[in-house]
PDB file of N, CA and C in Angstrom:
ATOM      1  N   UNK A   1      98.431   6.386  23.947  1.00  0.00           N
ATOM      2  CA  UNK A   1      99.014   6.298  25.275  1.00  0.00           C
ATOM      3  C   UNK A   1     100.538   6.326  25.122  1.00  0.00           C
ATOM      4  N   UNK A   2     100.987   7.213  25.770  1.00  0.00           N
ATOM      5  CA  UNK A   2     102.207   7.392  26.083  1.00  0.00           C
ATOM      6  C   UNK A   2     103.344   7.064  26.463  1.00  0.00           C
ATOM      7  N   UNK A   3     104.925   6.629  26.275  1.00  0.00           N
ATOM      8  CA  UNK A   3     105.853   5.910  27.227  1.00  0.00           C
ATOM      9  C   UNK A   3     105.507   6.070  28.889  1.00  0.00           C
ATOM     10  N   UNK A   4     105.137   7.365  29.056  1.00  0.00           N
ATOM     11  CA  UNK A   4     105.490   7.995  30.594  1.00  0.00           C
ATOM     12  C   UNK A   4     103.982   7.496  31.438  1.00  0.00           C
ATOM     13  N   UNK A   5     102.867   7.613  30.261  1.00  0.00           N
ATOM     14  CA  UNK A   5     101.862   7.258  30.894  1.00  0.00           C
ATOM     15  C   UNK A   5     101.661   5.507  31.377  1.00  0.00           C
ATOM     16  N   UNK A   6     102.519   5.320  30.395  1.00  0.00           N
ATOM     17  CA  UNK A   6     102.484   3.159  30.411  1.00  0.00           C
ATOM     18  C   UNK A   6     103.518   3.024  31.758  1.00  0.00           C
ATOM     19  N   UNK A   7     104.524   4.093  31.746  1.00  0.00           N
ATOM     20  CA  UNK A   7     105.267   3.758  32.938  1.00  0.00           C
ATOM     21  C   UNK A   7     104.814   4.062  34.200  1.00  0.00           C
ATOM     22  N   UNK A   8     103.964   5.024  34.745  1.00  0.00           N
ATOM     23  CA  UNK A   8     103.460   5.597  35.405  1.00  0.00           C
ATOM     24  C   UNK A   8     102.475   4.466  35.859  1.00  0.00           C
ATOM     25  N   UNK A   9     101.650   3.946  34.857  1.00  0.00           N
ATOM     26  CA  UNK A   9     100.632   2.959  35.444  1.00  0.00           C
ATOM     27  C   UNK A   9     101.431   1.946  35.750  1.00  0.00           C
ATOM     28  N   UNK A  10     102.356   1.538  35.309  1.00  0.00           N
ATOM     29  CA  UNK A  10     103.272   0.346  36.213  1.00  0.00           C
ATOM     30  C   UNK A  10     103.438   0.485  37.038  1.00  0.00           C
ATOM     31  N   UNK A  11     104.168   1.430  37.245  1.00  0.00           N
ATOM     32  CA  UNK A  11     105.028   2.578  39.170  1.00  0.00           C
ATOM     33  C   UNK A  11     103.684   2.188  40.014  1.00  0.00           C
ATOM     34  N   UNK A  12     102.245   2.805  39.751  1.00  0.00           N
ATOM     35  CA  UNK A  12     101.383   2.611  40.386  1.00  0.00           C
ATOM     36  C   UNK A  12     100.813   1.039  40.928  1.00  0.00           C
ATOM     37  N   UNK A  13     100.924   0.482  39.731  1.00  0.00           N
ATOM     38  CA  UNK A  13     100.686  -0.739  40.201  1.00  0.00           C
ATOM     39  C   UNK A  13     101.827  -1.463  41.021  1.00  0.00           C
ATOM     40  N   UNK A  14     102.486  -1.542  41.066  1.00  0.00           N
ATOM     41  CA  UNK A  14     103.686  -2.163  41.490  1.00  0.00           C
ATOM     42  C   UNK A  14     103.515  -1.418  42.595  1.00  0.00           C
ATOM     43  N   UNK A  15     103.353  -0.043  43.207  1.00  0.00           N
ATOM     44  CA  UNK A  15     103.090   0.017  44.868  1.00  0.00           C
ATOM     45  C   UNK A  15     101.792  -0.308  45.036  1.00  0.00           C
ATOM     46  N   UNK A  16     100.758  -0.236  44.198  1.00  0.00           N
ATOM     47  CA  UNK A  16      99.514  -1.136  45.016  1.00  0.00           C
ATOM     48  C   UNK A  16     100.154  -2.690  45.268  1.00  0.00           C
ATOM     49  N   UNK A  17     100.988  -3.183  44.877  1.00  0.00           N
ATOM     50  CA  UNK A  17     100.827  -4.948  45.053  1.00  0.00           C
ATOM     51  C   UNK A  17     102.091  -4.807  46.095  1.00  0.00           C
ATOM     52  N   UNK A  18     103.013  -3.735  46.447  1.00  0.00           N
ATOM     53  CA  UNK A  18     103.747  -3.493  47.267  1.00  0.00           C
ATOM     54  C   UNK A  18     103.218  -3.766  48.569  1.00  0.00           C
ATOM     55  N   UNK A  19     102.036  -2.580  48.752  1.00  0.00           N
ATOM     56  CA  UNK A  19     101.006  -1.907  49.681  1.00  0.00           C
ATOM     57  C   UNK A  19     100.456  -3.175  50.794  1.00  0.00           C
ATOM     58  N   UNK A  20      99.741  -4.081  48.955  1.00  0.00           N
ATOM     59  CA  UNK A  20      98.788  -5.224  49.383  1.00  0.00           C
ATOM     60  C   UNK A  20      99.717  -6.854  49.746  1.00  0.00           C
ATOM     61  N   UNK A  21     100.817  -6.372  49.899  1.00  0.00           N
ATOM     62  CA  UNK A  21     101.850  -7.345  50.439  1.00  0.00           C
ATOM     63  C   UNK A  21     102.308  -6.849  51.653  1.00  0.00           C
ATOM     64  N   UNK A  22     102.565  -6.050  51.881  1.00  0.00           N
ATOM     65  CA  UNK A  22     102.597  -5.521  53.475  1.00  0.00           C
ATOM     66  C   UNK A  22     101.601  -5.691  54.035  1.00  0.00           C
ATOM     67  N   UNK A  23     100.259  -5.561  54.204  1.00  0.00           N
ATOM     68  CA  UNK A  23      99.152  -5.688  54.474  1.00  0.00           C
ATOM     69  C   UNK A  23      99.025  -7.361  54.611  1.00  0.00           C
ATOM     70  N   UNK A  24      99.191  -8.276  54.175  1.00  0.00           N
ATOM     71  CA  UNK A  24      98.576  -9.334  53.987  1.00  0.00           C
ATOM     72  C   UNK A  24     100.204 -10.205  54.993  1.00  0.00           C
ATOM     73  N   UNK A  25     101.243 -10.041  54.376  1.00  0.00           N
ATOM     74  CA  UNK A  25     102.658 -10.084  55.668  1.00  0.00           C
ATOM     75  C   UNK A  25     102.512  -9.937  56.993  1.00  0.00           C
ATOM     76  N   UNK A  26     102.515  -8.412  57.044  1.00  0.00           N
ATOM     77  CA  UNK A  26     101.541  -8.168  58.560  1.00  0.00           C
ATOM     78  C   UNK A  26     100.789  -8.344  59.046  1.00  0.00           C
ATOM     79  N   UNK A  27      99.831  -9.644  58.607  1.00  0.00           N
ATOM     80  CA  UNK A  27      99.181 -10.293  59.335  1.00  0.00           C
ATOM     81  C   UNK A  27      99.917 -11.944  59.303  1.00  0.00           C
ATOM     82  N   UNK A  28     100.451 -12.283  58.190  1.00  0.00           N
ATOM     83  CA  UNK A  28     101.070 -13.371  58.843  1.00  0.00           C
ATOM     84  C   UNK A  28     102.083 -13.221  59.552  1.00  0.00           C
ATOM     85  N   UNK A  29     102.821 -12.394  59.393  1.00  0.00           N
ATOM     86  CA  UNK A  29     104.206 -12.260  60.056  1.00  0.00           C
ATOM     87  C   UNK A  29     104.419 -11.094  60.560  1.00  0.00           C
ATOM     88  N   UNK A  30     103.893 -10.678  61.651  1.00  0.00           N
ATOM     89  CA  UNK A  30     103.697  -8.914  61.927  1.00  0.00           C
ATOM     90  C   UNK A  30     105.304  -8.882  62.875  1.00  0.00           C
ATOM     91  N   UNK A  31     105.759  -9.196  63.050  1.00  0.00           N
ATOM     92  CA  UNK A  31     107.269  -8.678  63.450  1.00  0.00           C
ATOM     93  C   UNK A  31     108.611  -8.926  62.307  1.00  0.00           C
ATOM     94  N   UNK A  32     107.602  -9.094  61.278  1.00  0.00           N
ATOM     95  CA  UNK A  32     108.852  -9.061  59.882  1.00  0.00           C
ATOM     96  C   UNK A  32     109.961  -9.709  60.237  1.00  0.00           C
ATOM     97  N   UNK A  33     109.955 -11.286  60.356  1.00  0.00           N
ATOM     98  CA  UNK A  33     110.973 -11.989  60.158  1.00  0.00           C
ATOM     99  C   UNK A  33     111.671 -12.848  59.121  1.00  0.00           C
ATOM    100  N   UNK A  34     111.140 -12.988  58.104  1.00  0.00           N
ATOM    101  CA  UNK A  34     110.917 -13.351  56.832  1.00  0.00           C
ATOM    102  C   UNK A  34     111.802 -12.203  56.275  1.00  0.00           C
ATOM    103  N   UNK A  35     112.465 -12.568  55.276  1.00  0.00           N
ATOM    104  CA  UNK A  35     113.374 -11.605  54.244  1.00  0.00           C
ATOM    105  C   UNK A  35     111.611 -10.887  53.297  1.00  0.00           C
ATOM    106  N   UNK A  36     110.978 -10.901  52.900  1.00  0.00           N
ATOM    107  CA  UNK A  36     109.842 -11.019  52.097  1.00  0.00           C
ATOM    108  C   UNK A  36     109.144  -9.815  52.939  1.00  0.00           C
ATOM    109  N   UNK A  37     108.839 -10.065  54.503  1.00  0.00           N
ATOM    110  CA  UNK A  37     108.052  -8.953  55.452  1.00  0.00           C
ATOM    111  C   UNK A  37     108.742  -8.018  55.375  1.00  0.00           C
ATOM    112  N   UNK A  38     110.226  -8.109  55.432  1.00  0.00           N
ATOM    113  CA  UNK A  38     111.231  -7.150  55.491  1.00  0.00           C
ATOM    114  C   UNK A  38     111.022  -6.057  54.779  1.00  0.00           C
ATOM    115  N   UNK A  39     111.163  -6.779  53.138  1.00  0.00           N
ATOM    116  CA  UNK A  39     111.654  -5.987  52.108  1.00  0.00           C
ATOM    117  C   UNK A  39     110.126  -4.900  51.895  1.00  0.00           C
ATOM    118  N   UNK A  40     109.149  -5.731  52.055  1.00  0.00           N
ATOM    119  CA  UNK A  40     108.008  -5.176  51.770  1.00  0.00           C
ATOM    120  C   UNK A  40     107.714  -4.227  52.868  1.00  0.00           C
ATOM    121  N   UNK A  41     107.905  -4.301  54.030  1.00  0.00           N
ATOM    122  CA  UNK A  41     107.876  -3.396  55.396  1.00  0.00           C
ATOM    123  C   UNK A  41     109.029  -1.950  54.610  1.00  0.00           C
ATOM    124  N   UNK A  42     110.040  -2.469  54.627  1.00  0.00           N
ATOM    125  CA  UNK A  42     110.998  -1.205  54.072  1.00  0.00           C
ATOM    126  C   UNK A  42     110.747  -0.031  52.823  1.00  0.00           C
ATOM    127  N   UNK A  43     110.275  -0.953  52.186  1.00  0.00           N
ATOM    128  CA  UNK A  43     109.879  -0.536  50.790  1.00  0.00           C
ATOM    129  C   UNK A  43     108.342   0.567  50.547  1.00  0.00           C
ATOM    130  N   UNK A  44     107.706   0.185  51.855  1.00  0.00           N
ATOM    131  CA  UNK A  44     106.464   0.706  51.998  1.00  0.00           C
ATOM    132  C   UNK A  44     106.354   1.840  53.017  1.00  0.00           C
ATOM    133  N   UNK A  45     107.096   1.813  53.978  1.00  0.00           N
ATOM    134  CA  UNK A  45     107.753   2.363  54.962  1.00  0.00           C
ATOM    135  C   UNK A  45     107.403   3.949  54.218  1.00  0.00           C
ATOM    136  N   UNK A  46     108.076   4.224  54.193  1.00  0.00           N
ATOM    137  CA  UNK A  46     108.545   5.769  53.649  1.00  0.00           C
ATOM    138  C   UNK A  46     106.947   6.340  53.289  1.00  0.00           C
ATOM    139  N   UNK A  47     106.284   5.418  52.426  1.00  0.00           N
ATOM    140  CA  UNK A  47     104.788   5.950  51.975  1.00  0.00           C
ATOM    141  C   UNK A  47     103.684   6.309  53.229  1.00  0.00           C
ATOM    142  N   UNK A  48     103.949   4.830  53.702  1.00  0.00           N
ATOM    143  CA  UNK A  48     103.165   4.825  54.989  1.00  0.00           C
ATOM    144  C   UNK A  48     103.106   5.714  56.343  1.00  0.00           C
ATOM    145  N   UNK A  49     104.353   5.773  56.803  1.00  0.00           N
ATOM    146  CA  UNK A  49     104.570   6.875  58.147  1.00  0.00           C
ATOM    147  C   UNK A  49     104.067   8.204  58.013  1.00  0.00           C
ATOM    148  N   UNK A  50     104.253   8.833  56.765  1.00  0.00           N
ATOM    149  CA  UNK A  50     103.758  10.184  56.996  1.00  0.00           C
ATOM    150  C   UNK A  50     102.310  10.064  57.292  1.00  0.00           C
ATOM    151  N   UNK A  51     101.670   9.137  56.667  1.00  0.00           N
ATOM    152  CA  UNK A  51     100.234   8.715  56.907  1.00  0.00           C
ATOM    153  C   UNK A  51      99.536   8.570  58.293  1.00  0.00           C
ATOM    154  N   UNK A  52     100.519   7.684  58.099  1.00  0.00           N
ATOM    155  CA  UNK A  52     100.303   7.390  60.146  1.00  0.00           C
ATOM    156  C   UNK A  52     100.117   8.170  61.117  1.00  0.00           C
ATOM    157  N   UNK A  53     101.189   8.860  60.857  1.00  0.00           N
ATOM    158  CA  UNK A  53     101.215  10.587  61.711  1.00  0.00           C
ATOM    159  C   UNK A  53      99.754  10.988  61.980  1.00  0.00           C
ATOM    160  N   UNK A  54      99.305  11.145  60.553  1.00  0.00           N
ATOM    161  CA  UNK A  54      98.355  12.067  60.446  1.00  0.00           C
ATOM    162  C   UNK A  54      97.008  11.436  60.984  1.00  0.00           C
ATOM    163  N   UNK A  55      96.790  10.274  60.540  1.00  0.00           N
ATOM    164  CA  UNK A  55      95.459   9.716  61.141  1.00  0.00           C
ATOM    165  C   UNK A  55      95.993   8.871  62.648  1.00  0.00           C
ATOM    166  N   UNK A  56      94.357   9.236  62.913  1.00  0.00           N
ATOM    167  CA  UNK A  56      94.140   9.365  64.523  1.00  0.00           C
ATOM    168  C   UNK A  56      94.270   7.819  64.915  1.00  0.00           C
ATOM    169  N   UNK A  57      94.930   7.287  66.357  1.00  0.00           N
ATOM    170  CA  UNK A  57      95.149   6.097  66.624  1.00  0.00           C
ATOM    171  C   UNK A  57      93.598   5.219  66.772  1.00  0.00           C
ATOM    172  N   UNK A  58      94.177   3.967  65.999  1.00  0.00           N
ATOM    173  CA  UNK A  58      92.958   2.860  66.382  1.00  0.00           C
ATOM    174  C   UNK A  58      93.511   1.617  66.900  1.00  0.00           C
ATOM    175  N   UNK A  59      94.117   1.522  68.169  1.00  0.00           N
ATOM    176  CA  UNK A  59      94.665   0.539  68.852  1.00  0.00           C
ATOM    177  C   UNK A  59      95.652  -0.684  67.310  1.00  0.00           C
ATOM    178  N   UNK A  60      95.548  -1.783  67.138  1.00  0.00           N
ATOM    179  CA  UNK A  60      96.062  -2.390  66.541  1.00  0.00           C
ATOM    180  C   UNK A  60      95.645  -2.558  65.048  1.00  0.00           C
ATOM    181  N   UNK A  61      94.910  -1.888  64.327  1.00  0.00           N
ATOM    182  CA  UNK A  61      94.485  -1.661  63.423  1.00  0.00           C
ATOM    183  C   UNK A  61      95.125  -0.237  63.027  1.00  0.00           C
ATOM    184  N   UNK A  62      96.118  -0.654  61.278  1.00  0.00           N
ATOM    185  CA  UNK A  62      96.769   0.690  61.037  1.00  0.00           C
ATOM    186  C   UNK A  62      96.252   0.581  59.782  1.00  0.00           C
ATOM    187  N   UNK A  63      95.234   1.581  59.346  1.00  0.00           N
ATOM    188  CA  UNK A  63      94.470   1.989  58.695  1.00  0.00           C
ATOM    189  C   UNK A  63      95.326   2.910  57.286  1.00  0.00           C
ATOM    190  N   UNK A  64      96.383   3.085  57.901  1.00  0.00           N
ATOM    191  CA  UNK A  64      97.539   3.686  56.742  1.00  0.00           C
ATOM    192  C   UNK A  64      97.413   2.975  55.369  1.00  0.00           C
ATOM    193  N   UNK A  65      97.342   1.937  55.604  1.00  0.00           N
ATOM    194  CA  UNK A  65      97.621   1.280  54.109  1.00  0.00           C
ATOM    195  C   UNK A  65      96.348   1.281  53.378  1.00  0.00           C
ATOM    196  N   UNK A  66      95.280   0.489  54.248  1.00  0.00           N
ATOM    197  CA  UNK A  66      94.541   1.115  53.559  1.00  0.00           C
ATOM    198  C   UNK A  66      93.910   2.650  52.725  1.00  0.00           C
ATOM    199  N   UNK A  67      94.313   3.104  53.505  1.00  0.00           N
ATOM    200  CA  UNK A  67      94.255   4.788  52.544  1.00  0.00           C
ATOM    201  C   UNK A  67      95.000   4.936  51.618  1.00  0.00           C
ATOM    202  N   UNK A  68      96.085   4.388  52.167  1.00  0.00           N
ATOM    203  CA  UNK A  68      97.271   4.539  50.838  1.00  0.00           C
ATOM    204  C   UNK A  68      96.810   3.978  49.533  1.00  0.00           C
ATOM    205  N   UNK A  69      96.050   2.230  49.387  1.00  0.00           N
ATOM    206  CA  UNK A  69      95.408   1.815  48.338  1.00  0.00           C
ATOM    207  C   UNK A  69      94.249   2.635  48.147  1.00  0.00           C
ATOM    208  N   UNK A  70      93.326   3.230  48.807  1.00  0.00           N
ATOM    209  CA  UNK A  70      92.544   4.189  48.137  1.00  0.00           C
ATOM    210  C   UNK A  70      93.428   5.561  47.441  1.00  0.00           C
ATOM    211  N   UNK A  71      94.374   6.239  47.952  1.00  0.00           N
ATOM    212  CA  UNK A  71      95.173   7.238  47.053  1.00  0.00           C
ATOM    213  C   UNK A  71      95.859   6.614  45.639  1.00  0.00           C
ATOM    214  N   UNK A  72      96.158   5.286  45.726  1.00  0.00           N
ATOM    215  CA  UNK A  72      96.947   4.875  44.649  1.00  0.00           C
ATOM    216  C   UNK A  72      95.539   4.386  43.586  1.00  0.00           C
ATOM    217  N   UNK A  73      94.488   3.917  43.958  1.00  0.00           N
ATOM    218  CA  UNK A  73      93.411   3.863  42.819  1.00  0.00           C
ATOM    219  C   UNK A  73      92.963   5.323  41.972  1.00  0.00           C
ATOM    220  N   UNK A  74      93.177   6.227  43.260  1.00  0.00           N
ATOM    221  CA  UNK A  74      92.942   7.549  42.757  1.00  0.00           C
ATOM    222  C   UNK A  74      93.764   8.257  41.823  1.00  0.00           C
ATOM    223  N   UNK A  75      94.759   7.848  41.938  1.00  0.00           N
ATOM    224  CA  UNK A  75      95.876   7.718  40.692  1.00  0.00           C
ATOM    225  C   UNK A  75      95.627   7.229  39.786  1.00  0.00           C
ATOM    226  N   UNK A  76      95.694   5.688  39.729  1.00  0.00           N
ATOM    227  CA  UNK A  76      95.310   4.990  38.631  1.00  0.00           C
ATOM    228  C   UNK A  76      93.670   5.697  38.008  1.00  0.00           C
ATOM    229  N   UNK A  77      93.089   6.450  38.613  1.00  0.00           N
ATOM    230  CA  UNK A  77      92.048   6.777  37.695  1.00  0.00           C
ATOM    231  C   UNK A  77      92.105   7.957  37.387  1.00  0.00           C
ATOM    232  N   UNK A  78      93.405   8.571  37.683  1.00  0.00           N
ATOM    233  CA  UNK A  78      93.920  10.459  37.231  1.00  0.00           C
ATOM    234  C   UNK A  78      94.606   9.704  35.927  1.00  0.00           C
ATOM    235  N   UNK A  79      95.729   8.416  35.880  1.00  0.00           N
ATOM    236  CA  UNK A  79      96.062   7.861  34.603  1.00  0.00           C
ATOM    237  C   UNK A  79      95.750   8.155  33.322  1.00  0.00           C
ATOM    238  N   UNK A  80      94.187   6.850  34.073  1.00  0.00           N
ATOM    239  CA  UNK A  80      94.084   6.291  33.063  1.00  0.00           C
ATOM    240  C   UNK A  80      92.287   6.758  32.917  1.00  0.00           C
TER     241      UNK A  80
END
């Protein structure tokens, strides 16, 4: 295993626990007032919206992230 491949599975992991911190924030704190909702709202941001776009509305349920952790396992198993 490789430098790029050991780094790569980090990158990945580190936005799954990104992902699964926005997710779990936004339900305690869904108007991101916390420095913590913030950073993790911002940080995830960019991944998430194009997502959003694309799948179809389900009232208060944003299903984005979850897909996003199914694309990032799908990674981790192109990895590794």
């Amino acid at each position: 295993m490789g430098f790029a491949q050991v780094f790569a599975g980090v990158f990945v992991l580190l936005l799954w626990a990104l992902v699964l911190a926005r997710i779990v924030l936004t339900w305690a704190d869904p108007r991101h007032r916390t420095r913590a909702a913030r950073l993790a709202a911002e940080m995830t941001e960019p991944m998430l919206e194009p997502l959003r776009r694309r799948l179809p509305r389900t009232g208060a349920f944003d299903a984005s992230a979850v897909l996003m952790l199914v694309v990032l396992g799908f990674l981790w198993r192109l990895l590794f």
